[in-house]
Protein backbone atom coordinates (compact mmCIF):
# COMPACT_ATOMS: atom_id res chain seq x y z
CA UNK A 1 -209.79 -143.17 125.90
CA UNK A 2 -207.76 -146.48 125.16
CA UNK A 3 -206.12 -144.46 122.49
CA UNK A 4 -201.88 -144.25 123.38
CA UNK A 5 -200.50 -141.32 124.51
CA UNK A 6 -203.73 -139.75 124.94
CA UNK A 7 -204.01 -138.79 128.41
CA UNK A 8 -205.71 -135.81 129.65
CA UNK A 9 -205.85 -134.01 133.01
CA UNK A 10 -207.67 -137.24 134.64
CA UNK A 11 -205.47 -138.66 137.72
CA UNK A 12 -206.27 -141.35 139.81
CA UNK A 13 -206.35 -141.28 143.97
CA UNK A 14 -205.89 -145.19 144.49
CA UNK A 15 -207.15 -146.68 147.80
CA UNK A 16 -206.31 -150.64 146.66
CA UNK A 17 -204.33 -152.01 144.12
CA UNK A 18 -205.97 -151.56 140.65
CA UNK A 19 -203.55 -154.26 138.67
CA UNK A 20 -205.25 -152.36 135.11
CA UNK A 21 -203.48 -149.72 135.83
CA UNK A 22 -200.24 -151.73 136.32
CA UNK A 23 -197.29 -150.81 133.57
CA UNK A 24 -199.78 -148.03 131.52
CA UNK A 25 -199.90 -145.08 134.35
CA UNK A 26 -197.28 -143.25 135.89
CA UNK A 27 -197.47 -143.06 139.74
CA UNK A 28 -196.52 -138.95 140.50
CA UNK A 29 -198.12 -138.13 144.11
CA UNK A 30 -199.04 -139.32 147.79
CA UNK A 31 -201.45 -137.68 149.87
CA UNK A 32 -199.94 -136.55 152.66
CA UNK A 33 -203.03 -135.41 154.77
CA UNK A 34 -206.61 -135.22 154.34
CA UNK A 35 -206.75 -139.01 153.99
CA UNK A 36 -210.26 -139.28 155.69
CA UNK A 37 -211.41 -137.14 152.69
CA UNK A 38 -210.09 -139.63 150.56
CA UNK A 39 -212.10 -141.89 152.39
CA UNK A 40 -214.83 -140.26 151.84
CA UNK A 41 -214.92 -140.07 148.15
CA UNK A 42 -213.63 -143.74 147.92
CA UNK A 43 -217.24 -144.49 149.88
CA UNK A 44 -219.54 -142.25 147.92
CA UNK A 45 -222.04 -143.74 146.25
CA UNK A 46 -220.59 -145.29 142.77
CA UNK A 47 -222.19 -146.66 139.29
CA UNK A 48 -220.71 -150.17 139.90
CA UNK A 49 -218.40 -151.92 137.52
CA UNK A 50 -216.51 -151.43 135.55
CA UNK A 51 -215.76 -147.50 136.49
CA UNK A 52 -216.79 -147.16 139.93
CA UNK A 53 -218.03 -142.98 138.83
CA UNK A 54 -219.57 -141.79 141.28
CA UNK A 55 -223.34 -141.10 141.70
CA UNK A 56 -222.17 -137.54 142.44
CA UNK A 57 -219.74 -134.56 141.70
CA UNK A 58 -216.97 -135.00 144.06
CA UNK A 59 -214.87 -131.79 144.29
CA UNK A 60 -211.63 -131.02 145.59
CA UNK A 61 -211.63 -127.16 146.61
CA UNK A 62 -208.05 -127.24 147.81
CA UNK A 63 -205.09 -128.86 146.32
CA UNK A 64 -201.26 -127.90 147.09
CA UNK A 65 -198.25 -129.46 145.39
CA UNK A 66 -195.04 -130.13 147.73
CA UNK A 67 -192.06 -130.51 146.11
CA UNK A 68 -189.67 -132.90 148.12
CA UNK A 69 -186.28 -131.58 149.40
CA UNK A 70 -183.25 -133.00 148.08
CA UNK A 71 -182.89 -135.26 151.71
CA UNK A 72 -186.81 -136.72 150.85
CA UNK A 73 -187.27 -140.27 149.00
């Protein structure tokens, strides 16, 4: 929705810069490993412009959340 303060759970997994998204979205992970996944799902089969969807369901079965020592930037 373009409606303010309206987000959701939706994230975003960015392989190039996506200047929209400049100055509205807050950046709040890095994927550590399991980039050739990414990689896949950036080269599934997608709707075109202006969302890029996929075709298909992508699913993410496993997830973990690091939190970054004190020592980490």
């Amino acid at each position: 929705t373009a409606e303010p303060d309206s987000a959701g759970s939706q994230f975003f997994i960015c392989v190039s810069t996506l200047p929209k998204l400049d100055g509205d979205y807050a950046a709040f992970g890095q994927v550590l490993a399991g980039m050739d996944v990414v990689d896949l799902i950036a080269s599934a089969p997608n709707g075109g412009l202006p969302d890029n969807r996929p075709k298909s369901k992508q699913v993410m079965e496993e997830v973990f959340f690091v939190t970054p020592s004190s020592g980490d930037s």
